[in-house]
PDB file of N, CA and C in Angstrom:
ATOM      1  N   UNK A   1     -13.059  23.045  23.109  1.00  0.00           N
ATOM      2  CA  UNK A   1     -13.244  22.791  21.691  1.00  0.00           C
ATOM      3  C   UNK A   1     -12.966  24.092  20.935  1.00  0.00           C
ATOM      4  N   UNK A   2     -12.290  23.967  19.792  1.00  0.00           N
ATOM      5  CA  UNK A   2     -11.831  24.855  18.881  1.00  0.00           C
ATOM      6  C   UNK A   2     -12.604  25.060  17.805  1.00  0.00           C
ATOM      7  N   UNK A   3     -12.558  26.591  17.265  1.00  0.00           N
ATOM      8  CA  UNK A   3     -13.110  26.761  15.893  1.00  0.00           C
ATOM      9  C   UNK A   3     -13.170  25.368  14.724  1.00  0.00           C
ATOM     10  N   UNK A   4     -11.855  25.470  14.890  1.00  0.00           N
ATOM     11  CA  UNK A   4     -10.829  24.665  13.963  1.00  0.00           C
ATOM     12  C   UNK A   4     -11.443  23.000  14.194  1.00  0.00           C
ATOM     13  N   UNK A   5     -11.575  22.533  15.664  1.00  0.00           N
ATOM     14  CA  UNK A   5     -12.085  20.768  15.823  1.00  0.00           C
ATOM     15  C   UNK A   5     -13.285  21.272  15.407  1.00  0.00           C
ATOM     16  N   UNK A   6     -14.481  21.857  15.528  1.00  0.00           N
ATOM     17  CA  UNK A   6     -15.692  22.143  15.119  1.00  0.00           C
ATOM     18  C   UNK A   6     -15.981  22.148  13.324  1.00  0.00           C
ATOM     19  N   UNK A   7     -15.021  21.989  12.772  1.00  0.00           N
ATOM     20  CA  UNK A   7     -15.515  22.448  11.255  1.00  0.00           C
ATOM     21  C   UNK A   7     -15.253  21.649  11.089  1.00  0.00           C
ATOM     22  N   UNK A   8     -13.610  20.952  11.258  1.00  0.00           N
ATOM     23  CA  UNK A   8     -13.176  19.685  10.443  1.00  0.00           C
ATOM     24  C   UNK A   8     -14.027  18.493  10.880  1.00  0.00           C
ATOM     25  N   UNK A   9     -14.448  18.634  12.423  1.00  0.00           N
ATOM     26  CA  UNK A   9     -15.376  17.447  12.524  1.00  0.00           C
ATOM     27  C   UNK A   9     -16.902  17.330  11.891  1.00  0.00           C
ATOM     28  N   UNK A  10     -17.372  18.606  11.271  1.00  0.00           N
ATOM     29  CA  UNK A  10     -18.910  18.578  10.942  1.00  0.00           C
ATOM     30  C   UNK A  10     -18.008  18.146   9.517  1.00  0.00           C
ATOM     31  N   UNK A  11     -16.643  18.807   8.674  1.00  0.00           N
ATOM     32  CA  UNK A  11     -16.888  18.050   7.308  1.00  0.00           C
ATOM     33  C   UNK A  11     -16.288  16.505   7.549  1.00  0.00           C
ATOM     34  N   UNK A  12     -15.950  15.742   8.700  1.00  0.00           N
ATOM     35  CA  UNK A  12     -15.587  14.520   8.716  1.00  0.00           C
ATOM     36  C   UNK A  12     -16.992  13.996   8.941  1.00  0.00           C
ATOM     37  N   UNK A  13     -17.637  13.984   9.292  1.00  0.00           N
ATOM     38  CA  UNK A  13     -19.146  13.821   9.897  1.00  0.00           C
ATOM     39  C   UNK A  13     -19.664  13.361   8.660  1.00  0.00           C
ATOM     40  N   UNK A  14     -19.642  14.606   7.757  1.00  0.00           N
ATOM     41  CA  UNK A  14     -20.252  14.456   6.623  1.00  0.00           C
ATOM     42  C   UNK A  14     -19.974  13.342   5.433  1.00  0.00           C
ATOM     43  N   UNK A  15     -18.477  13.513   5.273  1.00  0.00           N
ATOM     44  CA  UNK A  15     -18.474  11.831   4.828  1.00  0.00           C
ATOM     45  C   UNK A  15     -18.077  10.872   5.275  1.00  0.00           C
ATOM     46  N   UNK A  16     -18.374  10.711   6.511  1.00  0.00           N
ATOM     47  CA  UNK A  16     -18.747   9.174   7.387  1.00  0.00           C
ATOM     48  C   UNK A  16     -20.457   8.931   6.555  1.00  0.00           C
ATOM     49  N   UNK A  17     -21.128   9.749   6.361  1.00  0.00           N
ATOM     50  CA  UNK A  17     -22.454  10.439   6.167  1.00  0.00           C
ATOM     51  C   UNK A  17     -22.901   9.660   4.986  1.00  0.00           C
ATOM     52  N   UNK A  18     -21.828  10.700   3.707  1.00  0.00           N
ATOM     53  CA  UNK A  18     -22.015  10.151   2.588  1.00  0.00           C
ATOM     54  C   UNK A  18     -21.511   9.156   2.111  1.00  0.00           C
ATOM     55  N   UNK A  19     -20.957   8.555   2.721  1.00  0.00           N
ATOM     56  CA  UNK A  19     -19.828   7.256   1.912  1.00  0.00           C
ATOM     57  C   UNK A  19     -20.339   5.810   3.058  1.00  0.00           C
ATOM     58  N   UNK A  20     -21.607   6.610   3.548  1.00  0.00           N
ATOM     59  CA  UNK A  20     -22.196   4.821   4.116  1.00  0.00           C
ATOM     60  C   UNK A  20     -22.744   3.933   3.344  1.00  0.00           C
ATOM     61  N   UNK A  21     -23.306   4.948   2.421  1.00  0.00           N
ATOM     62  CA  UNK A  21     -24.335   4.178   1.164  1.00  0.00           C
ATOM     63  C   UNK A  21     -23.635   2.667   0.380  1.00  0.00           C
ATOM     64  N   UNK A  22     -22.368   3.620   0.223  1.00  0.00           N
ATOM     65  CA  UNK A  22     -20.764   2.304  -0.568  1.00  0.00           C
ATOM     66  C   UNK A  22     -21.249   1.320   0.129  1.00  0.00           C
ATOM     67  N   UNK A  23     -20.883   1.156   1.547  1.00  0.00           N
ATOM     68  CA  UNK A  23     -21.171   0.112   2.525  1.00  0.00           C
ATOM     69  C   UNK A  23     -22.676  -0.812   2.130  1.00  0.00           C
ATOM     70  N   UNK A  24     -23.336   0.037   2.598  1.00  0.00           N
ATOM     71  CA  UNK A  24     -25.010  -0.652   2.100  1.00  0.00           C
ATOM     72  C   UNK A  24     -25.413  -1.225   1.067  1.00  0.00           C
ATOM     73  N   UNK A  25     -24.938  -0.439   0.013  1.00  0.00           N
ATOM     74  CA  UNK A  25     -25.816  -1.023  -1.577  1.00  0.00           C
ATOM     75  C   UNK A  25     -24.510  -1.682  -1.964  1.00  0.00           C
ATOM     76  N   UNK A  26     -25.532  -3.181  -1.596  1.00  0.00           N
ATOM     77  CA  UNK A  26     -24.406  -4.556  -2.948  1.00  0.00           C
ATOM     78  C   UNK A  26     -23.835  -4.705  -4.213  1.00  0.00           C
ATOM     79  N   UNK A  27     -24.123  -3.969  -4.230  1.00  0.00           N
ATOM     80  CA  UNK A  27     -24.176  -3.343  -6.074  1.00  0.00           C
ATOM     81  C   UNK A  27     -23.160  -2.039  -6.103  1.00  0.00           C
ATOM     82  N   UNK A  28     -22.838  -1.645  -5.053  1.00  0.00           N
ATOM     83  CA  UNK A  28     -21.429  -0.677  -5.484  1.00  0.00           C
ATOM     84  C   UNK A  28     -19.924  -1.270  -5.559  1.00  0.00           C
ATOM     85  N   UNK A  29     -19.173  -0.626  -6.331  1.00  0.00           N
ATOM     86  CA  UNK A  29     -18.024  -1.303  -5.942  1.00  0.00           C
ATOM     87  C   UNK A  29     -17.097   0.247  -5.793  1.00  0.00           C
ATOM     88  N   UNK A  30     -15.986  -0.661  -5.566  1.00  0.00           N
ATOM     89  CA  UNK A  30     -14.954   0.968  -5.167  1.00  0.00           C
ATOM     90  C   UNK A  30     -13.819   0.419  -6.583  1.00  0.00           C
ATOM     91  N   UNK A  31     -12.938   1.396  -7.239  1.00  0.00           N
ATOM     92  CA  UNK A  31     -12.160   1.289  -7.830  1.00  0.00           C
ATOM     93  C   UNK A  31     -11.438   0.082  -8.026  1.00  0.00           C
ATOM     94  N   UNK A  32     -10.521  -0.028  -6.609  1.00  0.00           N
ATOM     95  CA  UNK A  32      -9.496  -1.054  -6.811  1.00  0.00           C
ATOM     96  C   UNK A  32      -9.109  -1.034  -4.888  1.00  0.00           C
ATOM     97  N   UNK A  33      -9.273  -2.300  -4.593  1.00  0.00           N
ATOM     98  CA  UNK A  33      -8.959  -2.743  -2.889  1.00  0.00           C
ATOM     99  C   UNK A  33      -7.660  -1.640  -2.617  1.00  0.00           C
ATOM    100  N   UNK A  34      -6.460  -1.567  -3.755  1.00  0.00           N
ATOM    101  CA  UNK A  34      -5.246  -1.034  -3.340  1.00  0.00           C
ATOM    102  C   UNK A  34      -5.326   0.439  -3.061  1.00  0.00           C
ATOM    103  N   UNK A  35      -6.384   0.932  -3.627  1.00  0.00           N
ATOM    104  CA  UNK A  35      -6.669   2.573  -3.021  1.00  0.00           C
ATOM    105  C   UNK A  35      -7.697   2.661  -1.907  1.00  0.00           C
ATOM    106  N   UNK A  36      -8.187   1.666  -1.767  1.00  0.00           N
ATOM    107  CA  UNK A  36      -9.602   1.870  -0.444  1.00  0.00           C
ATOM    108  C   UNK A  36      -8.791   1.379   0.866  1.00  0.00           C
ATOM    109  N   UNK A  37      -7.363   0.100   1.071  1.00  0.00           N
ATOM    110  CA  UNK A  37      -6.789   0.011   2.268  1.00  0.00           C
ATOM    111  C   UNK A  37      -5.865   1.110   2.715  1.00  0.00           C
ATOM    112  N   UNK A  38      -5.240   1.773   1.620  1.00  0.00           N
ATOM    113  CA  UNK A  38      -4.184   2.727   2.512  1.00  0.00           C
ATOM    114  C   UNK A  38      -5.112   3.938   2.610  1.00  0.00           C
ATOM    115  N   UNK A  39      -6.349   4.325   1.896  1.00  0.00           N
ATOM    116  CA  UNK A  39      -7.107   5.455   2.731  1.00  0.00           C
ATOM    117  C   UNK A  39      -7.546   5.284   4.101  1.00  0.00           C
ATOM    118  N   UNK A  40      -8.274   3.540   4.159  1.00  0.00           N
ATOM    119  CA  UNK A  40      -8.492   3.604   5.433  1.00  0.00           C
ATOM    120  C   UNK A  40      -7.072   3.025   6.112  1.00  0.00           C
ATOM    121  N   UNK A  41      -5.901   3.150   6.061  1.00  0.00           N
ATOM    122  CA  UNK A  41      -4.917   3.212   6.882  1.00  0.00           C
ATOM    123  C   UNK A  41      -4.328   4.317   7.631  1.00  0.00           C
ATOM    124  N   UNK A  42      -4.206   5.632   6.136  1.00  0.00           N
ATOM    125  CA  UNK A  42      -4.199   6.490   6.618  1.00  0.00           C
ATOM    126  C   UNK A  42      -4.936   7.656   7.800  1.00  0.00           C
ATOM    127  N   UNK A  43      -6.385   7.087   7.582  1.00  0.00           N
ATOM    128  CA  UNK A  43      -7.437   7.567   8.538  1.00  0.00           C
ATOM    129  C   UNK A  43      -7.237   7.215   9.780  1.00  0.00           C
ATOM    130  N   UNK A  44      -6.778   5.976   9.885  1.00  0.00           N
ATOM    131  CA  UNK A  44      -6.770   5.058  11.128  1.00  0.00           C
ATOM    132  C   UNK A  44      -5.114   5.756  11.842  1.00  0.00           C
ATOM    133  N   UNK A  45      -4.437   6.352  11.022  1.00  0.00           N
ATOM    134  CA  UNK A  45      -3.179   6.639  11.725  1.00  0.00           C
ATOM    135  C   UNK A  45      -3.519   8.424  12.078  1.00  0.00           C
ATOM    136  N   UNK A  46      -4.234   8.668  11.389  1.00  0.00           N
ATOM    137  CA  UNK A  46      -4.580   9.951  12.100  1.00  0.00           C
ATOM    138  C   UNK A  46      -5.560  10.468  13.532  1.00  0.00           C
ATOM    139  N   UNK A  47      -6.195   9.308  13.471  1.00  0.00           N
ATOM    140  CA  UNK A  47      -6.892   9.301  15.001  1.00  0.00           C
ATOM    141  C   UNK A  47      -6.148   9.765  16.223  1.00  0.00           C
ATOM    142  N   UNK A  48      -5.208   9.038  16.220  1.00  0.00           N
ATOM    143  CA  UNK A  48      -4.182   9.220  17.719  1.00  0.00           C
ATOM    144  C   UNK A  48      -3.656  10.486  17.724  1.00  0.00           C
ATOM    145  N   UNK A  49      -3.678  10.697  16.217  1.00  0.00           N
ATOM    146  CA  UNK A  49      -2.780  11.965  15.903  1.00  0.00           C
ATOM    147  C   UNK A  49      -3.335  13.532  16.511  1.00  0.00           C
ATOM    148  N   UNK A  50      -4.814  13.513  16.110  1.00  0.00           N
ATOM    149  CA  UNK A  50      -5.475  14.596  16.696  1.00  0.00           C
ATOM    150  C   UNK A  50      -6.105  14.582  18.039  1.00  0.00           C
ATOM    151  N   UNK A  51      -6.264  13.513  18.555  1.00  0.00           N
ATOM    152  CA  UNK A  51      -6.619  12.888  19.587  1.00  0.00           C
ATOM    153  C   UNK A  51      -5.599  13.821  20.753  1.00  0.00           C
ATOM    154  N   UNK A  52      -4.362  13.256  20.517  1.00  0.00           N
ATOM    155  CA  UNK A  52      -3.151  13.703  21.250  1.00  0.00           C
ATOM    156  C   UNK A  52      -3.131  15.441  21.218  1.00  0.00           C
ATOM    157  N   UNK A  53      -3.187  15.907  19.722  1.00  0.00           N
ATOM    158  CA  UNK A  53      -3.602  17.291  19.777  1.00  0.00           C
ATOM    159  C   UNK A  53      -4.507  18.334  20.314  1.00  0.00           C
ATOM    160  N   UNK A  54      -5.309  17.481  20.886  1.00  0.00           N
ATOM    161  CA  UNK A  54      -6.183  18.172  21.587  1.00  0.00           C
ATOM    162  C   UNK A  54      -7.676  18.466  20.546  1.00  0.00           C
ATOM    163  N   UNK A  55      -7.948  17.873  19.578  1.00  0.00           N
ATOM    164  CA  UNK A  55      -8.908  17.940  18.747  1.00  0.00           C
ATOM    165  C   UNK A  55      -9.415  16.516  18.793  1.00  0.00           C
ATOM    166  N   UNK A  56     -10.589  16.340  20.391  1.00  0.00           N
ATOM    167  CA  UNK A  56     -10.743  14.884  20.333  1.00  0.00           C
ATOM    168  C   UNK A  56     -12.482  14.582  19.320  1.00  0.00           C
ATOM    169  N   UNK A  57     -12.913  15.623  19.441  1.00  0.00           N
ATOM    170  CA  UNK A  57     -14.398  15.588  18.323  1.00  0.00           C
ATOM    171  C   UNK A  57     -13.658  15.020  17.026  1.00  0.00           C
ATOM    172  N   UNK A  58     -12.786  16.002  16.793  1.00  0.00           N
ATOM    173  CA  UNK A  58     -11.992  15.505  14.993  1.00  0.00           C
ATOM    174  C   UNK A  58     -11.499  14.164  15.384  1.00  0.00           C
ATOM    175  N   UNK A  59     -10.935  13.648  16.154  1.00  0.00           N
ATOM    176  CA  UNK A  59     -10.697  12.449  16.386  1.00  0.00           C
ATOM    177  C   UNK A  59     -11.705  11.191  16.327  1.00  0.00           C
ATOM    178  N   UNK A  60     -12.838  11.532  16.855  1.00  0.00           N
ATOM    179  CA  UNK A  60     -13.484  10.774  16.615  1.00  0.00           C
ATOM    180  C   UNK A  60     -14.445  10.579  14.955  1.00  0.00           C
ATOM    181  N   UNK A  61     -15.007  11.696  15.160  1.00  0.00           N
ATOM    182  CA  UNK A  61     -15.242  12.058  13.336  1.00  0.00           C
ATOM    183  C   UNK A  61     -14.291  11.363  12.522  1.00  0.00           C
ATOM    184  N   UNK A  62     -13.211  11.431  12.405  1.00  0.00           N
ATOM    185  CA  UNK A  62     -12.162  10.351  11.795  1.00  0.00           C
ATOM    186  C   UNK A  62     -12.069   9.398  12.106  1.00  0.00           C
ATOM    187  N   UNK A  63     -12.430   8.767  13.554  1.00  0.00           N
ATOM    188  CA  UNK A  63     -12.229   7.227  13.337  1.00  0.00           C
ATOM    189  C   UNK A  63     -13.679   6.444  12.620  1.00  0.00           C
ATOM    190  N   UNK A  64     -14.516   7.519  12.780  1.00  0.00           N
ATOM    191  CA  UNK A  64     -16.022   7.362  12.016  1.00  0.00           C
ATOM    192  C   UNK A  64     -15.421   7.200  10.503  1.00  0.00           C
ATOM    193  N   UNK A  65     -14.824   7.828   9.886  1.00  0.00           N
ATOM    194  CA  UNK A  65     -14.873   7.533   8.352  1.00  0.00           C
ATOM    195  C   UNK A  65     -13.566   5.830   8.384  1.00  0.00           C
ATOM    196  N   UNK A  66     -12.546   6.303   9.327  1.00  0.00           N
ATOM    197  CA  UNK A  66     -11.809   5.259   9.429  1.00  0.00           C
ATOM    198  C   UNK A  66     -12.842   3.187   8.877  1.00  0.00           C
ATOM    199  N   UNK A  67     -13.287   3.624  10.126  1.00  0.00           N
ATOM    200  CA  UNK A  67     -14.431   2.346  10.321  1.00  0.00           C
ATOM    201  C   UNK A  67     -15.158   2.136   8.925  1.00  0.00           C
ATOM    202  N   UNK A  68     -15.588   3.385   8.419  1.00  0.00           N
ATOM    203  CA  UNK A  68     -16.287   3.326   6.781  1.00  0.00           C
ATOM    204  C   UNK A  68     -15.491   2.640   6.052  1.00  0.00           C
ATOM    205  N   UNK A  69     -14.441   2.851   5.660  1.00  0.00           N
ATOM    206  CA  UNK A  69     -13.206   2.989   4.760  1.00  0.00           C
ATOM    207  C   UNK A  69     -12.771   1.021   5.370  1.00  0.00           C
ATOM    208  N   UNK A  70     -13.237   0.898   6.354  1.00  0.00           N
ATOM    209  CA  UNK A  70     -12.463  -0.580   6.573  1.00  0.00           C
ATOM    210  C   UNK A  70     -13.767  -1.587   5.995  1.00  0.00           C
ATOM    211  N   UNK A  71     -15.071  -1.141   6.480  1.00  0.00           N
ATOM    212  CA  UNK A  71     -16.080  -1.978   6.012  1.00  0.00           C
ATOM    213  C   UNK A  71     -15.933  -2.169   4.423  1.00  0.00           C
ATOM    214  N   UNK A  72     -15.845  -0.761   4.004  1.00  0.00           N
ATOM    215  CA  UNK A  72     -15.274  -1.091   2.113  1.00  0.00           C
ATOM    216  C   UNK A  72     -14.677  -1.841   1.827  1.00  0.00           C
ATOM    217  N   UNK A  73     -13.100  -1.985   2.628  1.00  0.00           N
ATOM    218  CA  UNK A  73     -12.448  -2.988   2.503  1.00  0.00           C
ATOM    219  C   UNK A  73     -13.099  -4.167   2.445  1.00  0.00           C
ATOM    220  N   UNK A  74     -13.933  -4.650   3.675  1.00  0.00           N
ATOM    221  CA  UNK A  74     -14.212  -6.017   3.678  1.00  0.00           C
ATOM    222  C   UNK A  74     -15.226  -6.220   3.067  1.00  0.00           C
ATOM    223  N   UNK A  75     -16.129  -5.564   3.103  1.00  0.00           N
ATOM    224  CA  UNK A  75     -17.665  -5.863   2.170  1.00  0.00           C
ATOM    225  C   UNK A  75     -17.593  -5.629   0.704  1.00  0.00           C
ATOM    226  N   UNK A  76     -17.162  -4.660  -0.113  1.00  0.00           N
ATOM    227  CA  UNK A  76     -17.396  -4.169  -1.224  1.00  0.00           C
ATOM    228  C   UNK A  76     -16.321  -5.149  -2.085  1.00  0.00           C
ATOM    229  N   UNK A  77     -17.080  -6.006  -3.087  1.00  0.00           N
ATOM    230  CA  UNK A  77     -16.329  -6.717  -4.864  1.00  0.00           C
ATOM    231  C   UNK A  77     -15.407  -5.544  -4.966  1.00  0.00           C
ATOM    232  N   UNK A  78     -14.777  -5.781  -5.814  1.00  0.00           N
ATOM    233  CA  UNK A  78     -14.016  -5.265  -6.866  1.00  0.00           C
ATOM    234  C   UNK A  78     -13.642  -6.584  -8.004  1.00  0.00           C
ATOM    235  N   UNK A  79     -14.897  -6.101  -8.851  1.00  0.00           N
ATOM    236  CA  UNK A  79     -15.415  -7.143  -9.957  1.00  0.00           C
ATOM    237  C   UNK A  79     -14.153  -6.629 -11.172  1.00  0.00           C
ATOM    238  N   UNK A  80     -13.516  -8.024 -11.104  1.00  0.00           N
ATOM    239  CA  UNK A  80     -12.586  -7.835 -12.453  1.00  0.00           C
ATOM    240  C   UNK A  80     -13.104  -7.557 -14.051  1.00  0.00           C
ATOM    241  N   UNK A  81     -12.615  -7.453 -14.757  1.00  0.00           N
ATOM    242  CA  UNK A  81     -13.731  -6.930 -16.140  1.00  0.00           C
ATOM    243  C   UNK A  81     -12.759  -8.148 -17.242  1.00  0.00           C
ATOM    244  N   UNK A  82     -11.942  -8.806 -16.752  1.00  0.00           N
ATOM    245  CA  UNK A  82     -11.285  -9.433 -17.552  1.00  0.00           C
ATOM    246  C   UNK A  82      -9.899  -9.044 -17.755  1.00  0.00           C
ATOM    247  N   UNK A  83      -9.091  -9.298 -19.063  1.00  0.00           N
ATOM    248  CA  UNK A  83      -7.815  -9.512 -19.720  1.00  0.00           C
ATOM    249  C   UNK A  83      -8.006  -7.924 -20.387  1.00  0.00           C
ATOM    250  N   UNK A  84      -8.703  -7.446 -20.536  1.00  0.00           N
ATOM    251  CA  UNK A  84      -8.289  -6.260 -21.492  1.00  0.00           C
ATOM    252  C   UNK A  84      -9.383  -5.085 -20.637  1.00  0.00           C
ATOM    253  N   UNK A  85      -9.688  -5.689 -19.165  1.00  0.00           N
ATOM    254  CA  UNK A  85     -10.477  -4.416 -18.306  1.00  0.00           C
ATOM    255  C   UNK A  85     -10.293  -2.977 -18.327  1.00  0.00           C
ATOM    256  N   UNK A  86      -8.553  -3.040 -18.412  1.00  0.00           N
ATOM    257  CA  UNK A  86      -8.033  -2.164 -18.443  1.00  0.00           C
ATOM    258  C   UNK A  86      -7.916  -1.052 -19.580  1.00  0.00           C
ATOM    259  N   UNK A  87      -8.317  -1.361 -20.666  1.00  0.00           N
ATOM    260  CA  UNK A  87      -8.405  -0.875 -22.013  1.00  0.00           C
ATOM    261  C   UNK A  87      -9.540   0.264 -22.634  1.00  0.00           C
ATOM    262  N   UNK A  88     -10.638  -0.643 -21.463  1.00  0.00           N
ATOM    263  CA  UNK A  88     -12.059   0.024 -21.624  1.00  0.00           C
ATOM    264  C   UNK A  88     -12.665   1.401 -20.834  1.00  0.00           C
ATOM    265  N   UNK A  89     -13.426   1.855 -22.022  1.00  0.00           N
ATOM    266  CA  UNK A  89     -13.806   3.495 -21.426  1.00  0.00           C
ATOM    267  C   UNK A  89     -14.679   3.115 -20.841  1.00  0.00           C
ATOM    268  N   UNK A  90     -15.024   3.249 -19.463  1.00  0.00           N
ATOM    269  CA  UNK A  90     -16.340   2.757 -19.013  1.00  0.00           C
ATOM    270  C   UNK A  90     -17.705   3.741 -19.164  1.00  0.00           C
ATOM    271  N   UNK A  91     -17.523   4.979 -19.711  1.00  0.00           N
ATOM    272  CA  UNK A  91     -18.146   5.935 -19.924  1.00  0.00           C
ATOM    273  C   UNK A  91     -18.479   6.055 -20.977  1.00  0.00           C
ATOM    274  N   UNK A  92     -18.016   5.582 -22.249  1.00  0.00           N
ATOM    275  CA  UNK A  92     -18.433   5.181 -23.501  1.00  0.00           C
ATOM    276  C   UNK A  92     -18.618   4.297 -23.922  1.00  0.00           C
ATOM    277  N   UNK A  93     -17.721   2.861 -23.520  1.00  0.00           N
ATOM    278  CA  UNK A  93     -17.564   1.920 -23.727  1.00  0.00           C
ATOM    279  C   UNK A  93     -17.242   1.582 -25.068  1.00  0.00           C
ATOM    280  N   UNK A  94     -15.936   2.221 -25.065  1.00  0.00           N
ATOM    281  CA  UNK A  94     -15.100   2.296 -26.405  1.00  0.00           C
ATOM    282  C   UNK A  94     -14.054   1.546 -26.045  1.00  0.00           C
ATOM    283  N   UNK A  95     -13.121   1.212 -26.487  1.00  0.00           N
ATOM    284  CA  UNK A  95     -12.232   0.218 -26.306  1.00  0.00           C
ATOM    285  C   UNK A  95     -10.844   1.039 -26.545  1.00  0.00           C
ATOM    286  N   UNK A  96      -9.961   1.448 -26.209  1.00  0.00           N
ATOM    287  CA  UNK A  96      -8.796   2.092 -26.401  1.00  0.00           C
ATOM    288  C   UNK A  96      -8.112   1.061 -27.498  1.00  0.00           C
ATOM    289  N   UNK A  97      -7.189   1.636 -28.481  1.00  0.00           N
ATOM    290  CA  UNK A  97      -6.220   1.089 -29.714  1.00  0.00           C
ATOM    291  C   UNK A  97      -4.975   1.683 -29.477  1.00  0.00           C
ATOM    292  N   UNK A  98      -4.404   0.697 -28.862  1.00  0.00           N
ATOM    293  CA  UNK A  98      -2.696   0.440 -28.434  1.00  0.00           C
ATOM    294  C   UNK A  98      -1.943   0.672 -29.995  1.00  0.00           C
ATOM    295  N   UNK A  99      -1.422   1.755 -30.287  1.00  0.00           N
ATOM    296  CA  UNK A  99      -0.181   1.628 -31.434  1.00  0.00           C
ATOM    297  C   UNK A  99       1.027   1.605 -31.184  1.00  0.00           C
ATOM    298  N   UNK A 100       0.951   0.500 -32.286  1.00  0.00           N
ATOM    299  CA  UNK A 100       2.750   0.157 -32.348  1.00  0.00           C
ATOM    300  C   UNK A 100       3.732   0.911 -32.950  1.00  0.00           C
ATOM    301  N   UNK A 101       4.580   1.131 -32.168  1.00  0.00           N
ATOM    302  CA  UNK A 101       5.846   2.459 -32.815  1.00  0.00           C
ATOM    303  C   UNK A 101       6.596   1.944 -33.375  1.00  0.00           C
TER     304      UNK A 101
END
């Protein structure tokens, strides 16, 4: 084991860690399905990758967030907001004004 598999796997560790909660509480949602499948795709294609490299701790630490990243997929809404979802500040809840040129 390397300096190098030792760090990246304690910060992969860590958000397998923090990003279980997403999973657990019914009440979270993630952005949009189209950014939560190719993260966990990409995760899932890096396994073999370090695996083969000789960094099998980081390998596994990554298939740990991998597995996170797929449960999101399947468990977590992504609650539509409607016809004009897209418009809205969700932080103010101001409504953006489209001008016509």
């Amino acid at each position: 084991m390397t300096l190098a598999d030792l760090l990246i796997s304690i910060g992969s560790a860590g958000l397998v860690l923090f990003t279980l909660p997403t999973v657990f509480n019914k009440n979270s949602q993630v952005p949009r399905k189209a950014a939560s499948i190719p993260t966990a795709s990409i995760l899932t294609y890096f396994v073999p990758l370090f695996a083969t490299n000789g960094l099998i701790l980081t390998s596994l630490t990554i298939a740990g967030q991998a597995i996170v990243w797929w449960l999101i997929v399947l468990f977590r809404p992504v609650k539509s907001r409607g016809k004009r979802g897209e418009d809205r500040n969700s932080t103010s809840g101001s409504v953006a004004v489209r001008s016509i040129p």
